[in-house]
C-alpha atoms as a PDB file:
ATOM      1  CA  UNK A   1       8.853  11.657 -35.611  1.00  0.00           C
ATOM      2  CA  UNK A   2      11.040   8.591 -37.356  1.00  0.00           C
ATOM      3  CA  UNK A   3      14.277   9.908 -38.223  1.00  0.00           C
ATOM      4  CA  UNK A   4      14.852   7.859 -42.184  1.00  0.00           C
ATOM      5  CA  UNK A   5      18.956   7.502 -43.362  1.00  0.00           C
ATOM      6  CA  UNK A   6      20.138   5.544 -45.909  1.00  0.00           C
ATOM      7  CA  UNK A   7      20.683   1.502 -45.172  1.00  0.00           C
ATOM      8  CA  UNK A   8      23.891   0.320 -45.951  1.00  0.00           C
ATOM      9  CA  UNK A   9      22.772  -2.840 -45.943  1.00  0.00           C
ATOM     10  CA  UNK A  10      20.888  -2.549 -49.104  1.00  0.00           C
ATOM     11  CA  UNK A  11      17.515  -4.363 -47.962  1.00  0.00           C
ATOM     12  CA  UNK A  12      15.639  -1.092 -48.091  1.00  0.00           C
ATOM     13  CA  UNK A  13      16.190   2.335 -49.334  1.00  0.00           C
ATOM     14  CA  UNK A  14      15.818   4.272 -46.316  1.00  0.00           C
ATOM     15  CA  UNK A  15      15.919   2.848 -42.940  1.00  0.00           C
ATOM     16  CA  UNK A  16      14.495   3.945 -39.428  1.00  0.00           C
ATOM     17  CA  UNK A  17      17.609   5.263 -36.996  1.00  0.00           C
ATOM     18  CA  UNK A  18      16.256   5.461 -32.891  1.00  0.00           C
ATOM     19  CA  UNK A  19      18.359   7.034 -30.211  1.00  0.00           C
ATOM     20  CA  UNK A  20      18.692   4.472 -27.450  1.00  0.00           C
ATOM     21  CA  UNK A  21      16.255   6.994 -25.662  1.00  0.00           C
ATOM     22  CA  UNK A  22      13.648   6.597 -27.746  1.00  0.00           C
ATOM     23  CA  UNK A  23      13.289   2.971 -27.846  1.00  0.00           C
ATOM     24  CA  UNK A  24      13.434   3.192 -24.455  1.00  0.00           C
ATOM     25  CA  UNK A  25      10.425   5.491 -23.901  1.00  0.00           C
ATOM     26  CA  UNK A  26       8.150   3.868 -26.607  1.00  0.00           C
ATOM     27  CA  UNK A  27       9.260   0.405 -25.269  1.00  0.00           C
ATOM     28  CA  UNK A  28       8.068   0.999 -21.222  1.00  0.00           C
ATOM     29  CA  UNK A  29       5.026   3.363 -22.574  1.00  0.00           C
ATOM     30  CA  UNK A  30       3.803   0.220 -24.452  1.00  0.00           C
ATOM     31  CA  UNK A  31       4.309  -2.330 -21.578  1.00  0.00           C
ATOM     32  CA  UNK A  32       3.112   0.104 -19.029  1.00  0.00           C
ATOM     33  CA  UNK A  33      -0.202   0.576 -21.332  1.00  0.00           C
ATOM     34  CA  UNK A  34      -0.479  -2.495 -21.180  1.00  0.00           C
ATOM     35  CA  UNK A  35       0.142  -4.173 -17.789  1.00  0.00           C
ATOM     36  CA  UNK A  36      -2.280  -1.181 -16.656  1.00  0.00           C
ATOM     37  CA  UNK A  37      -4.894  -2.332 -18.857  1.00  0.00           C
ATOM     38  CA  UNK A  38      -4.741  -5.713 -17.280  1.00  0.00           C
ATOM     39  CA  UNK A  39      -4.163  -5.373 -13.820  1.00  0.00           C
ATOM     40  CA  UNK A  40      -4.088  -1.557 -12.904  1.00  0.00           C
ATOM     41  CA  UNK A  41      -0.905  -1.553 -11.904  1.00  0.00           C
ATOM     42  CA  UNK A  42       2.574  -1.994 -13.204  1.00  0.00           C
ATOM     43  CA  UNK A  43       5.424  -4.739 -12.044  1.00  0.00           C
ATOM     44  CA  UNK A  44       7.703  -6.268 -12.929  1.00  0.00           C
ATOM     45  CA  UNK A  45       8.609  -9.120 -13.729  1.00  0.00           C
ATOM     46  CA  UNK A  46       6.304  -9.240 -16.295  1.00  0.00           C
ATOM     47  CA  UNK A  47       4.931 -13.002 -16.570  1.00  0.00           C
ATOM     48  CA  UNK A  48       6.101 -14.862 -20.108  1.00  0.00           C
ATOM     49  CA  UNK A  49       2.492 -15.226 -20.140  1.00  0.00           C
ATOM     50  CA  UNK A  50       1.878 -11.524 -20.448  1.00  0.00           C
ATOM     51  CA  UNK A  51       4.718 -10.881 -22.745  1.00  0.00           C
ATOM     52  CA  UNK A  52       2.660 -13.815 -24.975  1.00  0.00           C
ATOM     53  CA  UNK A  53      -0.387 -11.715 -24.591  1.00  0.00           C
ATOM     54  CA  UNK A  54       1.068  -8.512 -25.975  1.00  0.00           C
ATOM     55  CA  UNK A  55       2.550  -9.930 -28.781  1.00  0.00           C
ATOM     56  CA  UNK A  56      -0.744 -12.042 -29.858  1.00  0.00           C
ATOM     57  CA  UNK A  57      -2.135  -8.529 -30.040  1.00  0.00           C
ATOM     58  CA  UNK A  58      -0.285  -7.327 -32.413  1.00  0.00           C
ATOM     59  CA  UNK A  59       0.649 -10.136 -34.438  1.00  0.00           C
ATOM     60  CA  UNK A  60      -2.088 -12.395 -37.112  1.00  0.00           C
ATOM     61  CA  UNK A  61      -0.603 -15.221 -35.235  1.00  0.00           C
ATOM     62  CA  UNK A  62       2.021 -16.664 -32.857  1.00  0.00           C
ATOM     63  CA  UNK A  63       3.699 -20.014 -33.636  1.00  0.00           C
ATOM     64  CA  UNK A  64       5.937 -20.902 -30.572  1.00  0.00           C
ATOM     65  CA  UNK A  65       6.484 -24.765 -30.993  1.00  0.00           C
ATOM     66  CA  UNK A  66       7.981 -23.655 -34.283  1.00  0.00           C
ATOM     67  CA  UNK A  67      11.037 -26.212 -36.065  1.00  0.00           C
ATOM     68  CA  UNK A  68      13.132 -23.547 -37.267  1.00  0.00           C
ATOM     69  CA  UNK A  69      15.944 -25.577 -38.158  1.00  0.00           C
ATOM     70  CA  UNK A  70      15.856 -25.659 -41.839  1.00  0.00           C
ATOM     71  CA  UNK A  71      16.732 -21.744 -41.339  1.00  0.00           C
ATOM     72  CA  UNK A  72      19.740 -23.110 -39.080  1.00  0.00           C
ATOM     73  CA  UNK A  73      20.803 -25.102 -35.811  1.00  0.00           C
ATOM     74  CA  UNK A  74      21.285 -21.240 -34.089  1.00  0.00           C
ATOM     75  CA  UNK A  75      18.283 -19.718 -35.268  1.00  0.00           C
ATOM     76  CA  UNK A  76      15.966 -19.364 -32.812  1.00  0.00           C
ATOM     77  CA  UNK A  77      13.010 -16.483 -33.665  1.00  0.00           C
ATOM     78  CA  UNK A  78      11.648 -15.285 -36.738  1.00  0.00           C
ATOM     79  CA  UNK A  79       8.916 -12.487 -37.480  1.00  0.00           C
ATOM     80  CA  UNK A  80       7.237 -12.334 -41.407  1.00  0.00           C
ATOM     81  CA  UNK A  81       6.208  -9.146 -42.528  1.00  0.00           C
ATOM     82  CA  UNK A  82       2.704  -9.401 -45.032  1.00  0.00           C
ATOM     83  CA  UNK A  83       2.220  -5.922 -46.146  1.00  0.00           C
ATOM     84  CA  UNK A  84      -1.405  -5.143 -45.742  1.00  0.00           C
ATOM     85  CA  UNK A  85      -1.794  -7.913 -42.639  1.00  0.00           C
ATOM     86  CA  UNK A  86      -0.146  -8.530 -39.147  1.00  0.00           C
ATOM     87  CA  UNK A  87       2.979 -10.038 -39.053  1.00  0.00           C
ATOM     88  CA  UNK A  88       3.783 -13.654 -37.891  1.00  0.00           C
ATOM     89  CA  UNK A  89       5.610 -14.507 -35.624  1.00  0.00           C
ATOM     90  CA  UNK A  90       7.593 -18.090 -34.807  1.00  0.00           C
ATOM     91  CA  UNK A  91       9.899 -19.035 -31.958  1.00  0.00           C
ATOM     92  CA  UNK A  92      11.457 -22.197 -31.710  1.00  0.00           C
ATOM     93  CA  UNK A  93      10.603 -24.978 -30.234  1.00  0.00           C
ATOM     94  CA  UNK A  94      13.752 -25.811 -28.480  1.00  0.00           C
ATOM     95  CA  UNK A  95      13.168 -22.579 -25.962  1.00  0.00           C
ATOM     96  CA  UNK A  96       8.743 -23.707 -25.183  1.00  0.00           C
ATOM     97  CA  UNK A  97       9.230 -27.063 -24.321  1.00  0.00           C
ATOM     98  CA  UNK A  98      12.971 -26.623 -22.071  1.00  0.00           C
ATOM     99  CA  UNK A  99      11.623 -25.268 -18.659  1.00  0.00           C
ATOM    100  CA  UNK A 100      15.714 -24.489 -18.481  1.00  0.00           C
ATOM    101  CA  UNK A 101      15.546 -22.017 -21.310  1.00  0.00           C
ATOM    102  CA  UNK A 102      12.687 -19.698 -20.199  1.00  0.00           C
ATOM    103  CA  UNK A 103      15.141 -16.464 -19.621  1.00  0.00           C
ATOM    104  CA  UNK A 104      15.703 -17.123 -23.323  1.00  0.00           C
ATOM    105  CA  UNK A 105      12.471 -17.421 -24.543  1.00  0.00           C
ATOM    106  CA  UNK A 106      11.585 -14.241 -22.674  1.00  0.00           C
ATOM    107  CA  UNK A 107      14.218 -12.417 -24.602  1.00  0.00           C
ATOM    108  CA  UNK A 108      13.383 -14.176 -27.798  1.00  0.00           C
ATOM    109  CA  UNK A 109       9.713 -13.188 -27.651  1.00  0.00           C
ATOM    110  CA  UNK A 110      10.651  -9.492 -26.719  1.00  0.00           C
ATOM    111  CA  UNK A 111      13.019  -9.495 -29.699  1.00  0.00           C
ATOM    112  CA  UNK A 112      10.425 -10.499 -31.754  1.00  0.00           C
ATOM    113  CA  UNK A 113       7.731  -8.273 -30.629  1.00  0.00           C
ATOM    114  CA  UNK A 114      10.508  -5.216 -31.080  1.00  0.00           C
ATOM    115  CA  UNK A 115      10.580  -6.412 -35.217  1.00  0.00           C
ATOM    116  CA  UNK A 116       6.963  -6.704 -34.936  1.00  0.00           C
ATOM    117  CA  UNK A 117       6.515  -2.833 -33.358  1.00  0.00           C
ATOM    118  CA  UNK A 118       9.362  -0.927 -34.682  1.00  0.00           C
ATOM    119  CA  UNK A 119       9.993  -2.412 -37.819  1.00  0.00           C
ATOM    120  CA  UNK A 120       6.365  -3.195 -39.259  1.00  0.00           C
ATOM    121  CA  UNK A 121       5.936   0.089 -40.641  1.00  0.00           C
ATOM    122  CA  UNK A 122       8.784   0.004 -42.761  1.00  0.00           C
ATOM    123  CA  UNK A 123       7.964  -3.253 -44.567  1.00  0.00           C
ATOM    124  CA  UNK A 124       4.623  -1.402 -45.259  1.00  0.00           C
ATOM    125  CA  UNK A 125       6.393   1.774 -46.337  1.00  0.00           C
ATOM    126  CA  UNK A 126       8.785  -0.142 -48.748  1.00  0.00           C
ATOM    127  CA  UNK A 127       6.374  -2.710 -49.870  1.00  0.00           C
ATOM    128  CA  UNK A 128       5.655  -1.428 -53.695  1.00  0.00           C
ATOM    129  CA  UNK A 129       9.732  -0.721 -54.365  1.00  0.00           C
ATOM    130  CA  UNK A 130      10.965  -3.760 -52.806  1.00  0.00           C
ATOM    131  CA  UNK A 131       8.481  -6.144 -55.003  1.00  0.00           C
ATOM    132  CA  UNK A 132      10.467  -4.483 -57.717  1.00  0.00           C
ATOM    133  CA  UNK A 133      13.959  -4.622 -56.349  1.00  0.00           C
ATOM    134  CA  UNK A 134      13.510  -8.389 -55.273  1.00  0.00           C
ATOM    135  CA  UNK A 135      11.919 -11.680 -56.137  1.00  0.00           C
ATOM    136  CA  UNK A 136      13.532 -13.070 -53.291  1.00  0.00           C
ATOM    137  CA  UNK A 137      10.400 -14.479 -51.516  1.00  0.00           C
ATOM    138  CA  UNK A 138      12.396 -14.737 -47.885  1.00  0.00           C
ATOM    139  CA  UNK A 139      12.393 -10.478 -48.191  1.00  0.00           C
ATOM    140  CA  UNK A 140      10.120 -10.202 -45.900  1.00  0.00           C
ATOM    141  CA  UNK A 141      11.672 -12.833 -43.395  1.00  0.00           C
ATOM    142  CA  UNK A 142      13.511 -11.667 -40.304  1.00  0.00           C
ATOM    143  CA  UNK A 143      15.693 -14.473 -38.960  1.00  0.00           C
ATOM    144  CA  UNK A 144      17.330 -14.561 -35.587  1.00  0.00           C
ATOM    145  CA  UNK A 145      20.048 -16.226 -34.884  1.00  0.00           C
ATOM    146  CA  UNK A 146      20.866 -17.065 -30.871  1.00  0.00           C
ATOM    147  CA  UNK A 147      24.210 -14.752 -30.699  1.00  0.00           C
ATOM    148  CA  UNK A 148      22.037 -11.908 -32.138  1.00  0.00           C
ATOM    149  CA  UNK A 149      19.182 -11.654 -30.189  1.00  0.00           C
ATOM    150  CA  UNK A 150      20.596  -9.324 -27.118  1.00  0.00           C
ATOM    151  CA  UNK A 151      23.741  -7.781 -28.619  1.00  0.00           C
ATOM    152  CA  UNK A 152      24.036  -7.601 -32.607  1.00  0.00           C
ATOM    153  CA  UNK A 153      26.562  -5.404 -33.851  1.00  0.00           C
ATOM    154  CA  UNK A 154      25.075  -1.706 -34.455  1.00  0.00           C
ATOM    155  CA  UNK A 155      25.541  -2.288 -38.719  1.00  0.00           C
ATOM    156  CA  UNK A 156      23.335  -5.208 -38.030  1.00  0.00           C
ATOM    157  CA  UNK A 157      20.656  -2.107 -37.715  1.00  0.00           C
ATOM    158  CA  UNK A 158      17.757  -4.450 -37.583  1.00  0.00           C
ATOM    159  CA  UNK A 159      18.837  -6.818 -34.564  1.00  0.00           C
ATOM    160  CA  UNK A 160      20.573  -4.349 -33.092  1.00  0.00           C
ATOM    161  CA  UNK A 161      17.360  -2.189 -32.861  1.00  0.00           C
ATOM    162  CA  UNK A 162      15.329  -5.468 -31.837  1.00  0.00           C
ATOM    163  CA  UNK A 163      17.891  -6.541 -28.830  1.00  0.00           C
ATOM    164  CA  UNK A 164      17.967  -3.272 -27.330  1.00  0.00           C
ATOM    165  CA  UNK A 165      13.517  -3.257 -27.345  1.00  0.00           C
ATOM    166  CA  UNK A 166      13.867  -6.772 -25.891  1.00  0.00           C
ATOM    167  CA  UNK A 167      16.051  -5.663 -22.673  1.00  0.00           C
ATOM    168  CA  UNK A 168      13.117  -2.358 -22.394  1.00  0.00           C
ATOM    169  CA  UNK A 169      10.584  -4.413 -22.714  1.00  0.00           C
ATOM    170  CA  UNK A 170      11.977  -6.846 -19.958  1.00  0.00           C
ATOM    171  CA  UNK A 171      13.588  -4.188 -17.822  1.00  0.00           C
ATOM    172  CA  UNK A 172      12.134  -1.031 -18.768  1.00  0.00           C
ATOM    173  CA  UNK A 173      14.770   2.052 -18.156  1.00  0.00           C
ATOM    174  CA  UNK A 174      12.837   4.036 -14.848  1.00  0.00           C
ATOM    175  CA  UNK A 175      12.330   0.665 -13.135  1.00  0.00           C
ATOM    176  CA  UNK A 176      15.725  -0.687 -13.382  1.00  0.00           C
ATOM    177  CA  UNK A 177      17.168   2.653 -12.670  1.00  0.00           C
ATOM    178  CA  UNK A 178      15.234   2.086  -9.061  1.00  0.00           C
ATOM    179  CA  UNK A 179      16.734  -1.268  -8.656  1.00  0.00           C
ATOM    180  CA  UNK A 180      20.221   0.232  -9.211  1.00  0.00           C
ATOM    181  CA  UNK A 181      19.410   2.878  -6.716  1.00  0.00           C
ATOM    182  CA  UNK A 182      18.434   0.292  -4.403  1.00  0.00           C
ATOM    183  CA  UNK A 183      21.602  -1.664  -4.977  1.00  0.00           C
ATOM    184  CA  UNK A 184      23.862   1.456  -4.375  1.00  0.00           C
ATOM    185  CA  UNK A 185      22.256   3.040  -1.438  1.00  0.00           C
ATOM    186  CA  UNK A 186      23.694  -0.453   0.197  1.00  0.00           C
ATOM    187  CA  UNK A 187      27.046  -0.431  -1.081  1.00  0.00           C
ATOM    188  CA  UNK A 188      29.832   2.208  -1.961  1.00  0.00           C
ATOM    189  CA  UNK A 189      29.997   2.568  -5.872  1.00  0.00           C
ATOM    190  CA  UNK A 190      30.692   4.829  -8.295  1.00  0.00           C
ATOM    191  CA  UNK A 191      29.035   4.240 -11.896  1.00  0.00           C
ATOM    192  CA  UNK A 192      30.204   2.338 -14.388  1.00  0.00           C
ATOM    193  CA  UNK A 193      31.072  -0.556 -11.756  1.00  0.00           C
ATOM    194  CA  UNK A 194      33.815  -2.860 -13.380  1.00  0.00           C
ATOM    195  CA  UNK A 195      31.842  -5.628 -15.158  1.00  0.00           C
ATOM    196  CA  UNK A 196      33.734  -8.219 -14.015  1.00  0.00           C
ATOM    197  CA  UNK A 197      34.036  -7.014  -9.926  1.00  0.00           C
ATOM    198  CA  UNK A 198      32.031  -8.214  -7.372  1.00  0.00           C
ATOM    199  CA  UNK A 199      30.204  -5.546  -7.259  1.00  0.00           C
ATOM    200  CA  UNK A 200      29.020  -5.653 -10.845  1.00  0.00           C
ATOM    201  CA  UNK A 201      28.610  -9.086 -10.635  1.00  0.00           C
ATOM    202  CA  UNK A 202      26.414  -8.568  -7.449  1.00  0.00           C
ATOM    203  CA  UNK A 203      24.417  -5.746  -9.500  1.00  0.00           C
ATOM    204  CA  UNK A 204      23.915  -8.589 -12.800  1.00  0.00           C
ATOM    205  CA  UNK A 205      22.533 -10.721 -10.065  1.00  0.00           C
ATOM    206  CA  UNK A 206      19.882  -8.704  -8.706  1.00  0.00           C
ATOM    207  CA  UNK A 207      19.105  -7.178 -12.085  1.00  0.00           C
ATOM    208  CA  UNK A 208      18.559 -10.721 -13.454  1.00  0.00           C
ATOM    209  CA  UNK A 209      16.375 -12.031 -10.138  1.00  0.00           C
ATOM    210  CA  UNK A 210      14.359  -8.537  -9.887  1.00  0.00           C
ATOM    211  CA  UNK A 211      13.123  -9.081 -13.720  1.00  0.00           C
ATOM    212  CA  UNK A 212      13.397 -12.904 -14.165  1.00  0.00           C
ATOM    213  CA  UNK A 213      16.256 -12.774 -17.269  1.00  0.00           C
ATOM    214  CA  UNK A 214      19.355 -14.047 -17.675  1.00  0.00           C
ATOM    215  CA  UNK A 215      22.490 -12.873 -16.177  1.00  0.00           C
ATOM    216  CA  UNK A 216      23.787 -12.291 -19.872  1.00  0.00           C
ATOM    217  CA  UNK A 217      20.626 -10.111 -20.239  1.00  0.00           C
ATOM    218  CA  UNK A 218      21.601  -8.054 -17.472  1.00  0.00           C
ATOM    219  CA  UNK A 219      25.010  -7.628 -18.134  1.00  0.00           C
ATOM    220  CA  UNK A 220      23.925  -6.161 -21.622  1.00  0.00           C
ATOM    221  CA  UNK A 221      20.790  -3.582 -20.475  1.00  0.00           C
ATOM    222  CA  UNK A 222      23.186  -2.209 -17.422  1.00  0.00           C
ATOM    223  CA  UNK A 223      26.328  -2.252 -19.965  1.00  0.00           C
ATOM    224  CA  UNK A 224      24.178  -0.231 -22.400  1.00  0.00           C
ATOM    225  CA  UNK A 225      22.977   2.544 -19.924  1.00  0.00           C
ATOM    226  CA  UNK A 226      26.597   2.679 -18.523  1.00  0.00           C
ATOM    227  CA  UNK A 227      26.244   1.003 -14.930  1.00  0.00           C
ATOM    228  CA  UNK A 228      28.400  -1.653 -15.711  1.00  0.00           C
ATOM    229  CA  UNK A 229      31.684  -0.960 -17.672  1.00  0.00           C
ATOM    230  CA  UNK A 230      35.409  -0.092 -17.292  1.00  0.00           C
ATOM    231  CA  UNK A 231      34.729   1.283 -13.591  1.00  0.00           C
ATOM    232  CA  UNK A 232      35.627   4.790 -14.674  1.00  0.00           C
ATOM    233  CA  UNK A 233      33.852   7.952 -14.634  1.00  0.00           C
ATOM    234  CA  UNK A 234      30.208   8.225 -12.802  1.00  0.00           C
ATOM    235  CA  UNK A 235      26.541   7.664 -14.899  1.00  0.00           C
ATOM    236  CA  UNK A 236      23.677   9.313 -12.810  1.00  0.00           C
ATOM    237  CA  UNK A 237      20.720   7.848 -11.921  1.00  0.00           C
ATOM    238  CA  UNK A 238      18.374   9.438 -14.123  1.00  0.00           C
END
């Protein structure tokens, strides 16, 4: 059940707190669902076209050739709540039409689709008492900004919740933890491997070929679950 604590932000009375763990689990038992569904079996990477086809299933409609830009030059997703209805959700243009940019529009649609599945209940919780707290008709607008969508700061509740869901639902937790099993039966390591070693930059490498995202990506999901770090101590693999 949903642990509820006061938001400090203000936007809503009450807001949803996850342990990392949980947004793991829910994140890889929805992809697994779903790549199960489709093909009986699970692997990764999962194709952008897939990640497309979850979120179309759970949104009333998926804009991405979306000109974002009167929200700002950095923004780069945004999801709209309608209480009562599917969200919508629009990615920018910039990331569909730049072959280049396709690690980024994988994380951008995962963001998204973590707004869309962890956060759509609470716009439909809070509906009646925030059409009384607010006229502001951008309430139920979630803008993302570029520098936000993997690692917002953990008061930015709301992105932070949505950039961890993106890096499960791109590298969900059991199957990276194999890839870093495979990386240190071939070398010598002890975990958290020094970020900036050749080691860890070996490990961002094949974390970032193994599930098609960017090295930045990576670095983030293995920094999170403590593989990657200040090279002291020792994280099991489990």
């Amino acid at each position: 059940m949903v642990k509820y604590i006061s938001d400090k932000t203000g936007r809503f009375p009450l807001r949803p707190h996850y342990q990392q763990k949980e947004i793991d689990d829910e994140c890889e038992q929805v992809v697994t669902v779903f790549l199960q569904s489709l093909y009986g079996v699970v692997e990764f990477p999962i194709s952008t076209d897939d990640i497309t086809r979850l979120i179309e299933q759970r949104v009333h409609y998926l804009d991405p050739y979306a000109d974002l830009s009167e929200f700002g030059a950095d923004v780069e997703g945004l999801t709209e709540f309608h209480p009562g209805d599917k969200p919508t959700v629009q990615i920018s243009s910039r990331l569909t039409e730049d072959d280049r940019r396709e690690n980024r529009l994988r994380t951008t649609l995962t963001h998204e689709f973590g707004h869309v599945h962890f956060h759509s209940p609470l716009f439909e919780r809070d509906h009646d008492q925030l059409s009384l707290l607010s006229v502001d008709p951008q309430q139920n607008i979630v803008v993302c900004k570029r520098d936000r969508i993997l690692d917002a700061p953990s008061y930015d509740w709301m992105e932070w919740q949505a950039g961890y869901a993106c890096g499960s639902f791109l590298m969900p937790k059991s199957h990276l933890i194999r890839c870093v099993g495979e990386f240190a039966a071939g070398v010598n390591v002890i975990y958290p491997i020094e970020t900036a070693s050749q080691s860890g930059c070996d490990l961002i490498e094949l974390v970032a070929e193994r599930f098609r995202v960017s090295r930045d990506a990576a670095r983030v999901r293995l920094s999170r679950l403590k593989y990657l770090g200040k090279g002291q101590g020792q994280t099991p693999l489990f």
